[in-house]
Protein backbone atom coordinates (compact mmCIF):
# COMPACT_ATOMS: atom_id res chain seq x y z
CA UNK A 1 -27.76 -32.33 41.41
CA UNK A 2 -26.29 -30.95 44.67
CA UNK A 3 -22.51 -31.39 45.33
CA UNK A 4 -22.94 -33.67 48.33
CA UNK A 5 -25.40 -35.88 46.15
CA UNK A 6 -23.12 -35.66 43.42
CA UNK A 7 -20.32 -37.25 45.64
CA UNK A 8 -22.56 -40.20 46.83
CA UNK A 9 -23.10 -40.89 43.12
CA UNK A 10 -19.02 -41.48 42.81
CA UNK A 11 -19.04 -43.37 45.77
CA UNK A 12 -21.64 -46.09 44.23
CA UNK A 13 -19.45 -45.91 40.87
CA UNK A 14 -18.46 -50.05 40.15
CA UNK A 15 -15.32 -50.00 38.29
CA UNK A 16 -13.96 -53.21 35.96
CA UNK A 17 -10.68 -54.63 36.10
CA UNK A 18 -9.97 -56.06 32.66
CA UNK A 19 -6.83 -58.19 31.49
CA UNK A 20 -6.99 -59.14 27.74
CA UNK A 21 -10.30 -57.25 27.24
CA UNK A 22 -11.80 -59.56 29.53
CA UNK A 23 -13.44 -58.60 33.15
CA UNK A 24 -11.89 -60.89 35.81
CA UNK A 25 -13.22 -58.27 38.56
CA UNK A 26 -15.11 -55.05 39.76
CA UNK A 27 -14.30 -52.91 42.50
CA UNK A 28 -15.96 -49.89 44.09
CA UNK A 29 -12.34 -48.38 45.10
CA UNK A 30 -13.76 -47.24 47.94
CA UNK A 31 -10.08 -45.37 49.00
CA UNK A 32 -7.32 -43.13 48.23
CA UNK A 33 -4.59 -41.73 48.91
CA UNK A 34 -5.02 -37.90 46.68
CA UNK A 35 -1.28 -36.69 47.11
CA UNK A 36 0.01 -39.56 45.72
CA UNK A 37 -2.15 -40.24 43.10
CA UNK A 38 -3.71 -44.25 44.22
CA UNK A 39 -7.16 -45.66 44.49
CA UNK A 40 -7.58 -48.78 46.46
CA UNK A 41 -10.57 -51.38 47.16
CA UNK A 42 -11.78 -54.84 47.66
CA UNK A 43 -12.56 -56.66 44.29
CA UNK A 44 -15.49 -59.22 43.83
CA UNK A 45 -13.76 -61.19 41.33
CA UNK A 46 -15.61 -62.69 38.12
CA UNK A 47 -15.18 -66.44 36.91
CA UNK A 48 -12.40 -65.28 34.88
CA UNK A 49 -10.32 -63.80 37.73
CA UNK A 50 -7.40 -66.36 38.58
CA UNK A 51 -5.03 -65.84 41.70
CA UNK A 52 -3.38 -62.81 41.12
CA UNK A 53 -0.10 -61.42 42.68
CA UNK A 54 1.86 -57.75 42.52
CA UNK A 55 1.60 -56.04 40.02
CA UNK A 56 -0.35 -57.14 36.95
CA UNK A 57 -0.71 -55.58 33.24
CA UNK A 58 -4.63 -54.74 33.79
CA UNK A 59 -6.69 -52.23 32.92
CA UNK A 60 -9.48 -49.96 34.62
CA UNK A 61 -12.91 -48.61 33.27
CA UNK A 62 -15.82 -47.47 34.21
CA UNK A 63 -18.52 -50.16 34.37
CA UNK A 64 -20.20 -50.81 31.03
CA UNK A 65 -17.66 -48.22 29.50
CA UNK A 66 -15.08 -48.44 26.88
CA UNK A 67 -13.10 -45.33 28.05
CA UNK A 68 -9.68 -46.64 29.82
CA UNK A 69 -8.86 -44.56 33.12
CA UNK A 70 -5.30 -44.53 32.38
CA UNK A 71 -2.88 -46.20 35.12
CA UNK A 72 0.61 -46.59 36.14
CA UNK A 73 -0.01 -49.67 37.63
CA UNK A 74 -2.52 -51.60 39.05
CA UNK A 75 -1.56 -54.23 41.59
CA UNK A 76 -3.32 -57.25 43.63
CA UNK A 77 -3.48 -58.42 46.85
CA UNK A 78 -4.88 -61.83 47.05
CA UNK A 79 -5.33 -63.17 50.59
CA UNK A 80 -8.12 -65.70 49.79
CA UNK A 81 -5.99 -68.96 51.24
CA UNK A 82 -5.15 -66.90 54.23
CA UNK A 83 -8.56 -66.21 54.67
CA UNK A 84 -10.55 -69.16 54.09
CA UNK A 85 -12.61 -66.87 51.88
CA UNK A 86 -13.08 -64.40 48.77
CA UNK A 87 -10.48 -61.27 49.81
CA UNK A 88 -8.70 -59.78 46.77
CA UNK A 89 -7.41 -55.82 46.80
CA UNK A 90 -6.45 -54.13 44.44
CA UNK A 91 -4.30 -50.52 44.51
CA UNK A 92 -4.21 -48.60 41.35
CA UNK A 93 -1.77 -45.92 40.47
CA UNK A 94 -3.36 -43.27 38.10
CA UNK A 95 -1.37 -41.98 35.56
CA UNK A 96 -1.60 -37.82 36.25
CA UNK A 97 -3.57 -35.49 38.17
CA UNK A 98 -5.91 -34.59 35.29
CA UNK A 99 -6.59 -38.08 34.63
CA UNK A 100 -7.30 -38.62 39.02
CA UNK A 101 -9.65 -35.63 38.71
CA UNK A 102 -11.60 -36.49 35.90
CA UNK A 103 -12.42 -39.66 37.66
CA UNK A 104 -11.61 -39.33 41.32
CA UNK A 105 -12.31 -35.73 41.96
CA UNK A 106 -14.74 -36.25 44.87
CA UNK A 107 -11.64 -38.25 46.78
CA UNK A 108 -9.08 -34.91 46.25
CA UNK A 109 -11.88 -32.97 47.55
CA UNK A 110 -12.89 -34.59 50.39
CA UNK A 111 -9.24 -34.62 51.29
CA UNK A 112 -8.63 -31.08 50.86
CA UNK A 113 -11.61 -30.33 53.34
CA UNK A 114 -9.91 -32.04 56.04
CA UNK A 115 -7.00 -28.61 55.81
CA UNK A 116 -9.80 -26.28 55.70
């Protein structure tokens, strides 16, 4: 698999937000911020999801996966009332740089072409 296809792959990834084991939303976390470690994106909440504010004691996977991406935080932005419709964020803080690569790689990379 070429590098570029490779990186389209990550960018389809779906992500679960889990509190308590259970899923209350996926996200494709469709930004970042490299330097500083975060992954950000919109979240299509589940029926479990209930208004959520700050920051929350969630956890991340990989759909379908058992293997925690470990975070410093993960936080919510609900603006659904505002709105008048579905629109949650959510910005995650990921615990190290190994831990950002092994699952965010492609971001730090397409980052680091920008300087080149």
């Amino acid at each position: 698999m070429s590098e570029d296809h490779s990186w389209y792959q990550k960018l389809k990834m779906i992500y679960e937000i889990r509190i308590n084991n259970v899923v209350i939303g996926t996200t494709k976390l469709e930004g970042s911020d490299p330097p500083m470690g975060f992954v950000f994106g919109n979240v299509t909440p589940t029926e479990n999801y209930k208004y959520l504010s700050g920051v929350v004691e969630a956890k991340l996977y990989k759909q379908d996966h058992d293997f925690e991406i470990k975070c410093e935080s993960i936080s919510f932005e609900d603006h659904t009332k505002e709105m008048g419709e579905t629109c949650v964020e959510v910005t995650v803080l990921i615990s190290s740089d190994e831990e950002y690569d092994k699952y965010f790689k492609h971001y730090r990379k397409a980052y680091e072409k920008q300087f080149s």
